[in-house]
N, C-alpha and C. Protein backbone atom coordinates (compact mmCIF):
# COMPACT_ATOMS: atom_id res chain seq x y z
N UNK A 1 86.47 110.93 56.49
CA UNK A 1 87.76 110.77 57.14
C UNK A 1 87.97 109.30 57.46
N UNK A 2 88.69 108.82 57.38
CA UNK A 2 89.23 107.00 57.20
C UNK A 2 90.32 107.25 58.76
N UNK A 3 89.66 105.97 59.60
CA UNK A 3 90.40 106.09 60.69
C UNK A 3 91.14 104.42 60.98
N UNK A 4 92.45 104.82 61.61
CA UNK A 4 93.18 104.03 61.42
C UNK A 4 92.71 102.26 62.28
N UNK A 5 93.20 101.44 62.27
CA UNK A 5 92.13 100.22 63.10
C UNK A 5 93.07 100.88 64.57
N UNK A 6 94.13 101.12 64.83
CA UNK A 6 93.88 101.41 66.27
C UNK A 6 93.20 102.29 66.53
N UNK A 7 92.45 103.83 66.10
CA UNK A 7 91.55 104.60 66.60
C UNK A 7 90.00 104.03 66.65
N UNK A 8 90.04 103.01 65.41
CA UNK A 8 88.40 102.18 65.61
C UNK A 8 88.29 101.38 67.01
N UNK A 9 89.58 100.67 67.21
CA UNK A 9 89.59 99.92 68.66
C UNK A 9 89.44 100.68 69.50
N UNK A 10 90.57 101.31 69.26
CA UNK A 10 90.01 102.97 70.91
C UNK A 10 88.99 103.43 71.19
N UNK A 11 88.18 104.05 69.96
CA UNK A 11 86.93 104.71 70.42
C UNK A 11 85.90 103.23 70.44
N UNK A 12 85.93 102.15 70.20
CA UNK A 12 85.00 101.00 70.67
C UNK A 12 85.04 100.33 72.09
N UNK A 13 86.42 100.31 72.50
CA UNK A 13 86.84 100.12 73.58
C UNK A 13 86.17 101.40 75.09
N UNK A 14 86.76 102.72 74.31
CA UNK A 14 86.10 103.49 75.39
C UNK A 14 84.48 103.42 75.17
N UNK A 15 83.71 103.33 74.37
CA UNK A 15 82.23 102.88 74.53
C UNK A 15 81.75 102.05 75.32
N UNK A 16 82.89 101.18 75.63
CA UNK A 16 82.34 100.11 76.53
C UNK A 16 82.15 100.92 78.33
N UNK A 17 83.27 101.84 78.36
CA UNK A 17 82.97 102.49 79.68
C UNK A 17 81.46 102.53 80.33
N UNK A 18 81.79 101.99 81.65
CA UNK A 18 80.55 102.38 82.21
C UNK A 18 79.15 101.52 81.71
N UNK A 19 79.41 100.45 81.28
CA UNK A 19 78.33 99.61 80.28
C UNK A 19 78.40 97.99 80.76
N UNK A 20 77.40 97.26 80.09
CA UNK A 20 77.08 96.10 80.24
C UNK A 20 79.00 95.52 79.65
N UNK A 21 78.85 96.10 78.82
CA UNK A 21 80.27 95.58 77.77
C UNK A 21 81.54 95.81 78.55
N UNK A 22 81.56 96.67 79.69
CA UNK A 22 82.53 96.91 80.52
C UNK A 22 82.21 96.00 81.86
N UNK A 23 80.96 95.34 82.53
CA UNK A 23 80.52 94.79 83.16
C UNK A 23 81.25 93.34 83.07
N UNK A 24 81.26 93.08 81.78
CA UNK A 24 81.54 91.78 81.49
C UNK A 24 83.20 91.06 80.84
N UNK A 25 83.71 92.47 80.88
CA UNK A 25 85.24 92.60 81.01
C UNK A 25 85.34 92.09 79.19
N UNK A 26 84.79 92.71 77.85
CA UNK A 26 84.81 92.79 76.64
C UNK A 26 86.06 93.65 76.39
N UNK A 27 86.46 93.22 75.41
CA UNK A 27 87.46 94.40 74.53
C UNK A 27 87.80 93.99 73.50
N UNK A 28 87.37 94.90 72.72
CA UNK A 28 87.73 95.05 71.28
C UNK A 28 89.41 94.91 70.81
N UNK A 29 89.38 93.56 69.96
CA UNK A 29 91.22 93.63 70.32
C UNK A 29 91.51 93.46 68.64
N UNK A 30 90.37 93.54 68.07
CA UNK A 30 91.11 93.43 66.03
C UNK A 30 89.78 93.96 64.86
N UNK A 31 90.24 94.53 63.83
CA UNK A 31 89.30 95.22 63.22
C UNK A 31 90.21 95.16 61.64
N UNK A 32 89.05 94.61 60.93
CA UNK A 32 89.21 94.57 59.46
C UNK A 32 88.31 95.51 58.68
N UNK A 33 88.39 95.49 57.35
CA UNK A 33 87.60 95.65 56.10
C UNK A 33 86.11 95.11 56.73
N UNK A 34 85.92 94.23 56.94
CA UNK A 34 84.25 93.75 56.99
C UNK A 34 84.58 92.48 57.93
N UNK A 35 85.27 92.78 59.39
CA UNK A 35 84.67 92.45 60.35
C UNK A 35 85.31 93.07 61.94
N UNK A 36 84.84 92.89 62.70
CA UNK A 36 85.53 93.13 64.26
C UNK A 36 85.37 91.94 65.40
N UNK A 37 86.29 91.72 65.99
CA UNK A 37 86.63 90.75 66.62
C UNK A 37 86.98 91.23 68.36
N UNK A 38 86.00 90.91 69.14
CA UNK A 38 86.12 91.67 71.14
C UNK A 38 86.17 90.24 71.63
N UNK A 39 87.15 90.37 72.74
CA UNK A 39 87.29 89.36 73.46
C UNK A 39 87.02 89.16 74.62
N UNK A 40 86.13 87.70 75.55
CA UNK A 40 85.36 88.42 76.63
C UNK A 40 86.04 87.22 77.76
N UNK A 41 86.72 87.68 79.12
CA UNK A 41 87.13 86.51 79.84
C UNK A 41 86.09 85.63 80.25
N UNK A 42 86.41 84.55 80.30
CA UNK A 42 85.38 83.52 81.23
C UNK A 42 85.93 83.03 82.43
N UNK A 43 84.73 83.91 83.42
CA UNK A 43 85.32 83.77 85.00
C UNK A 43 84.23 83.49 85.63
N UNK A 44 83.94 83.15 86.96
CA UNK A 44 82.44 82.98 87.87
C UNK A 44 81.73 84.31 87.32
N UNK A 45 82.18 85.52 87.01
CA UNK A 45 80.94 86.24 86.97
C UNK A 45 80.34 86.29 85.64
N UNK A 46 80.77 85.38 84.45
CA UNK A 46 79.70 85.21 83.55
C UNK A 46 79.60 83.17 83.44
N UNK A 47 79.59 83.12 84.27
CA UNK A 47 79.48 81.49 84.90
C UNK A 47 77.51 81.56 84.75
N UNK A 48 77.31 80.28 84.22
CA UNK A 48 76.10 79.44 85.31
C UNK A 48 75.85 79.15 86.59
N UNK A 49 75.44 78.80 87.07
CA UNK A 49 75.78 78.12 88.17
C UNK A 49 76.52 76.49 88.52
N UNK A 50 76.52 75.78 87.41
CA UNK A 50 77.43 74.90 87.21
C UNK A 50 78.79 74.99 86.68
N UNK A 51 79.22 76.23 86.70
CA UNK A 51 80.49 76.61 86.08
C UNK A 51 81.07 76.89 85.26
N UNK A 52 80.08 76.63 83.74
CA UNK A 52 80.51 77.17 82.91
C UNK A 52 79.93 78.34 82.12
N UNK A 53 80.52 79.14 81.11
CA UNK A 53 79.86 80.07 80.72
C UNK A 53 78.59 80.25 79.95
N UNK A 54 77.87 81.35 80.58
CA UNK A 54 76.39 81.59 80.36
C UNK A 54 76.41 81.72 78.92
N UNK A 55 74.96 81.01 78.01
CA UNK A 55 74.43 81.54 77.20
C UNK A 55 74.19 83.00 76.76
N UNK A 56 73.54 82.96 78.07
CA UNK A 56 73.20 85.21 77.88
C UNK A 56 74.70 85.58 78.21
N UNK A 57 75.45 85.46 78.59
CA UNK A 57 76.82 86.61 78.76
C UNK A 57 77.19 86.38 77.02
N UNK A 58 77.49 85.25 76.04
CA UNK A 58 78.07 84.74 74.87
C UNK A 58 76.74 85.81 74.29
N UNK A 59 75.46 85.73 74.34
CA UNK A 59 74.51 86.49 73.25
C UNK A 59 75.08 88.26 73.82
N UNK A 60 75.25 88.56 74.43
CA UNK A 60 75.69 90.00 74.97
C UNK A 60 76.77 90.21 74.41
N UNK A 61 77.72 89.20 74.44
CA UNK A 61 78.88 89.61 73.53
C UNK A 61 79.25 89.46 72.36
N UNK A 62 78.26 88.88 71.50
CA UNK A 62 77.93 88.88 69.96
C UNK A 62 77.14 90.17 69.70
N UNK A 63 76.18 90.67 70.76
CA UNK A 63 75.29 91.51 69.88
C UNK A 63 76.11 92.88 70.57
N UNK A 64 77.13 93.09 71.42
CA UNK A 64 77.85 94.20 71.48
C UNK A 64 78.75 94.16 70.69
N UNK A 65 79.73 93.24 70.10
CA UNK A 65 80.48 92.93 68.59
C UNK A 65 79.93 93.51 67.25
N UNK A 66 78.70 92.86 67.02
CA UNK A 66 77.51 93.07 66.01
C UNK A 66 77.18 94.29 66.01
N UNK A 67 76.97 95.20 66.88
CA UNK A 67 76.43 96.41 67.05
C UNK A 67 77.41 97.46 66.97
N UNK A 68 78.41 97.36 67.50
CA UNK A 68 79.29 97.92 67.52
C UNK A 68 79.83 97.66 66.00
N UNK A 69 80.36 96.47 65.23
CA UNK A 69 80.49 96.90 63.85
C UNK A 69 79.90 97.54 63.29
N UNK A 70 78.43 97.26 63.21
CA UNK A 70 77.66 98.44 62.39
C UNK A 70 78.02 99.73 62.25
N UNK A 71 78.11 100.06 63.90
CA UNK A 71 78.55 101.51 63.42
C UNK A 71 79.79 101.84 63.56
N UNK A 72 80.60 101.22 63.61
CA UNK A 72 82.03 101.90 62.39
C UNK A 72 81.94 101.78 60.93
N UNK A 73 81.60 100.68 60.48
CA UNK A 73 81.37 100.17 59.21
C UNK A 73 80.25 101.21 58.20
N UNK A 74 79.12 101.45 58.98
CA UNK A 74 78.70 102.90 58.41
C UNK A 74 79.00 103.60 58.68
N UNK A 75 80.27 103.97 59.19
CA UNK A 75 80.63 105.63 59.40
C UNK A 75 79.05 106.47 59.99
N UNK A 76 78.40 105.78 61.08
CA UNK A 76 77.23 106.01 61.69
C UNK A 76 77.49 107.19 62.40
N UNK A 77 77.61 108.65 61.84
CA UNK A 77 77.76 109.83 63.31
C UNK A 77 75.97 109.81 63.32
N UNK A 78 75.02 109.57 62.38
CA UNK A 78 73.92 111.42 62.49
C UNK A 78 73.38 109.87 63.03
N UNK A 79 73.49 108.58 63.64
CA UNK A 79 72.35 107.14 63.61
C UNK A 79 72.89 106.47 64.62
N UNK A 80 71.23 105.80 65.44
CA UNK A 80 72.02 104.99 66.42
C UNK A 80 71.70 103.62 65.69
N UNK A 81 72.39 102.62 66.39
CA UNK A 81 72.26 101.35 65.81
C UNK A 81 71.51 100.71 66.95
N UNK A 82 70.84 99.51 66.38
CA UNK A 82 70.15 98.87 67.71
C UNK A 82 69.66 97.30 67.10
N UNK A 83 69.94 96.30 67.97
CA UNK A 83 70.00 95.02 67.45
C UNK A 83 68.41 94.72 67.69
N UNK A 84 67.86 94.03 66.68
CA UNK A 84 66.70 93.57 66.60
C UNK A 84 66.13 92.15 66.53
N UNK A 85 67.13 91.38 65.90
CA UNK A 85 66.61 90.40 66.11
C UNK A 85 68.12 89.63 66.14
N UNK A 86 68.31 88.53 67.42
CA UNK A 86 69.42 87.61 67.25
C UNK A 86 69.06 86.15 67.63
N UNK A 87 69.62 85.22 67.18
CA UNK A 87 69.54 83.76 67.28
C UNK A 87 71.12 83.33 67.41
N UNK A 88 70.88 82.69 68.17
CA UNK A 88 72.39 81.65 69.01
C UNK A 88 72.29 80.53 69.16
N UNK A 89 73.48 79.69 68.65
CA UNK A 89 73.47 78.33 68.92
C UNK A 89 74.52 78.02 69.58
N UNK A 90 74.86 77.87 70.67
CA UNK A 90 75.81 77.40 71.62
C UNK A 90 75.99 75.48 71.52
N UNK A 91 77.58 75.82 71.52
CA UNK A 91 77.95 74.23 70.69
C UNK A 91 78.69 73.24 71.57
N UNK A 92 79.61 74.18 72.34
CA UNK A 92 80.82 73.80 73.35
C UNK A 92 80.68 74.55 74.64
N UNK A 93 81.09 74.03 76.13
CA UNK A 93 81.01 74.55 77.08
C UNK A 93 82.60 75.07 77.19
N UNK A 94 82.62 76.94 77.51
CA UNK A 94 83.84 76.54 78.30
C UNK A 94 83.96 77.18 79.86
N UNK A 95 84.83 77.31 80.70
CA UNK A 95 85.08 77.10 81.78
C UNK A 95 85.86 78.43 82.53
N UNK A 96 86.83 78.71 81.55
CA UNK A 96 87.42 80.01 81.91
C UNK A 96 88.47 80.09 81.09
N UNK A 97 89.48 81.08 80.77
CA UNK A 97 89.87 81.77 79.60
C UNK A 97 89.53 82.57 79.08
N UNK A 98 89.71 82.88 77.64
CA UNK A 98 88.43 83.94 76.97
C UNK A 98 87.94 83.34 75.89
N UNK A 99 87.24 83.66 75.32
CA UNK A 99 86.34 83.17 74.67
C UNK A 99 86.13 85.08 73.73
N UNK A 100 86.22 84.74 71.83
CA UNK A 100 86.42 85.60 71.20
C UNK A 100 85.51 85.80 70.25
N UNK A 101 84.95 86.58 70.20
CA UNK A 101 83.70 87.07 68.79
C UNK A 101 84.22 87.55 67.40
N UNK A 102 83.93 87.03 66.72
CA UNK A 102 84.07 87.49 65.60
C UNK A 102 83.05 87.65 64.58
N UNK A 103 83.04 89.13 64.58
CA UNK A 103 81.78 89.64 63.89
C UNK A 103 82.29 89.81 62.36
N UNK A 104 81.31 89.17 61.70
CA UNK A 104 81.66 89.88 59.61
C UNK A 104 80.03 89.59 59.56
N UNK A 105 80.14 90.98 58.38
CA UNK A 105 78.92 91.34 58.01
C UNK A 105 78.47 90.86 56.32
N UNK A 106 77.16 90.31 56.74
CA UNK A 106 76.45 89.03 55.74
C UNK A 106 76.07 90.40 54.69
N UNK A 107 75.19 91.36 55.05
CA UNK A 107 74.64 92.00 54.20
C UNK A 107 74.54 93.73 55.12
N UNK A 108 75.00 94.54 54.40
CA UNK A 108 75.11 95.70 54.58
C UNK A 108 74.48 96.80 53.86
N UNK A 109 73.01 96.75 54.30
CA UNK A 109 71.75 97.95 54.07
C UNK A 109 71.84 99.26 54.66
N UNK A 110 71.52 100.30 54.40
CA UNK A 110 71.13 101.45 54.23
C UNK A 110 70.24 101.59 56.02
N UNK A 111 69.23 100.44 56.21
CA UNK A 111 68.29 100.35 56.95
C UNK A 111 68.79 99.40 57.96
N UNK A 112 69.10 98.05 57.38
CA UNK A 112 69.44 96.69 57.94
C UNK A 112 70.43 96.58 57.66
N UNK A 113 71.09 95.37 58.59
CA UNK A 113 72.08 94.99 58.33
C UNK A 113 72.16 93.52 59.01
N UNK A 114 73.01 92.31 58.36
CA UNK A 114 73.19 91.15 59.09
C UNK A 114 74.48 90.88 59.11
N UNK A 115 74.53 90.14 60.30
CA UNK A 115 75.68 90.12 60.94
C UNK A 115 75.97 88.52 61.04
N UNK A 116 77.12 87.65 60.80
CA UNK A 116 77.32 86.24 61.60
C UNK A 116 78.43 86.52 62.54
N UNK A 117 78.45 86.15 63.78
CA UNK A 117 79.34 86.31 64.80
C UNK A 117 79.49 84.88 64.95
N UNK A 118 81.21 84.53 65.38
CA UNK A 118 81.71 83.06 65.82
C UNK A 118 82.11 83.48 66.99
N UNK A 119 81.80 82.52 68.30
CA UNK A 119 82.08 83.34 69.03
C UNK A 119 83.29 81.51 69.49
N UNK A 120 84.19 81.42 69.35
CA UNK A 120 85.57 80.53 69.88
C UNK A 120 86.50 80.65 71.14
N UNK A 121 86.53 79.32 71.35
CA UNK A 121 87.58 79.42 72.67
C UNK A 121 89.22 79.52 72.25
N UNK A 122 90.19 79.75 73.19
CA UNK A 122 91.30 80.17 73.02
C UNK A 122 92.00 78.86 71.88
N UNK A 123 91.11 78.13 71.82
CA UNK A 123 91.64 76.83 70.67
C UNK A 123 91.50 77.11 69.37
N UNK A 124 90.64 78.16 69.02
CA UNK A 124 89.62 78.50 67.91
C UNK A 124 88.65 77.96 67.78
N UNK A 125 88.03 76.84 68.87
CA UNK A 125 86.90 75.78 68.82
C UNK A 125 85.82 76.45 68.54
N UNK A 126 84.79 76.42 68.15
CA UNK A 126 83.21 77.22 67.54
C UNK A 126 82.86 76.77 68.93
N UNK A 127 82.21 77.79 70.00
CA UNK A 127 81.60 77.85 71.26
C UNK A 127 79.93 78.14 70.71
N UNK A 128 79.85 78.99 70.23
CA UNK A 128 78.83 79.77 69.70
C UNK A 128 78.61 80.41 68.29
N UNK A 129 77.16 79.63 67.93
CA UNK A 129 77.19 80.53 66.26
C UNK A 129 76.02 81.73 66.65
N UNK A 130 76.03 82.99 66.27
CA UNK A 130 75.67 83.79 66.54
C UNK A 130 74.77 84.54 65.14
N UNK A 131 73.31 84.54 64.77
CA UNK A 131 73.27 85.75 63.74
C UNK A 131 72.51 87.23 64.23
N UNK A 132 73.04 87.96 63.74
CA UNK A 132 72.50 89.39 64.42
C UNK A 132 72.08 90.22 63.23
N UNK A 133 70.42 90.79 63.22
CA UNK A 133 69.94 91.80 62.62
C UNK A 133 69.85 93.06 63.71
N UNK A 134 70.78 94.28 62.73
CA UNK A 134 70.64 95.33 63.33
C UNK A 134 69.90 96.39 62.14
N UNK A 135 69.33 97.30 62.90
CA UNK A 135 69.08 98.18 62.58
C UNK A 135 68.88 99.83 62.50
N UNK A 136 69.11 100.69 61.76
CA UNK A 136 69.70 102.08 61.86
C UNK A 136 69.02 103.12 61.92
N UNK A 137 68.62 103.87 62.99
CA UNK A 137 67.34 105.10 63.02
C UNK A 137 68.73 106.14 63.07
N UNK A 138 67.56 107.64 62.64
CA UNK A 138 68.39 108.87 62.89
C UNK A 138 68.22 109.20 63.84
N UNK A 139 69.41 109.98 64.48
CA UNK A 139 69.39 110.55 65.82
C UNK A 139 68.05 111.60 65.93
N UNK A 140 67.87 111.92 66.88
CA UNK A 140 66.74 113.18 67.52
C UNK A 140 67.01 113.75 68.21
């Protein structure tokens, strides 16, 4: 069954309920062929303590982007997905606004999968380069 990109946003969006991804005020706001794109505000509560936005809030919102493509992109019902290995390079500080992920997928396995996430400020500036290996077990 082929679902339309507003029902992929909907049911990604309500996943976030109740979650780190809802913690951090994420939402899934665009969805292609081979990528998805969540947008995350930058406010004091994903601040440093010098004011601008955290490293770990930017890796949380690449590997909930990343993870979350996977499984639309495999049509994942009977599998959970789970990120295994990620590396981040943070380039630009920003301050507040949002700041946007954009996930497209490098290579799409059966088992694995890689992911590059950009994660940009409201300029399109590269904040963060992001790569994410996920990987796919069957449910139990």
């Amino acid at each position: 069954m082929k679902y339309t990109n507003d029902e992929i946003l909907a049911a990604c969006n309500k996943m976030c309920q109740n979650t780190l991804m809802e913690t951090l005020g994420i939402e899934f706001t665009e969805v292609g062929d081979d990528f998805l794109v969540a947008k995350m505000p930058v406010t004091p509560r994903v601040h440093q303590p010098d004011g601008v936005l955290h490293g770990g809030a930017s890796v949380a919102l690449a590997e909930s982007v990343g993870s979350a493509g996977a499984f639309m992109f495999l049509n994942a019902k009977d599998v959970i997905i789970r990120g295994i290995e990620i590396a981040a390079n943070h380039v630009k500080s920003v301050r507040d606004g949002n700041v946007y992920a954009h996930a497209s997928i490098i290579h799409k396995g059966r088992t694995t999968q890689l992911w590059q996430i950009k994660i940009t400020n409201e300029d399109g500036a590269l904040v963060s380069l992001v790569k994410l290996t996920t990987l796919t077990l069957p449910k139990n």
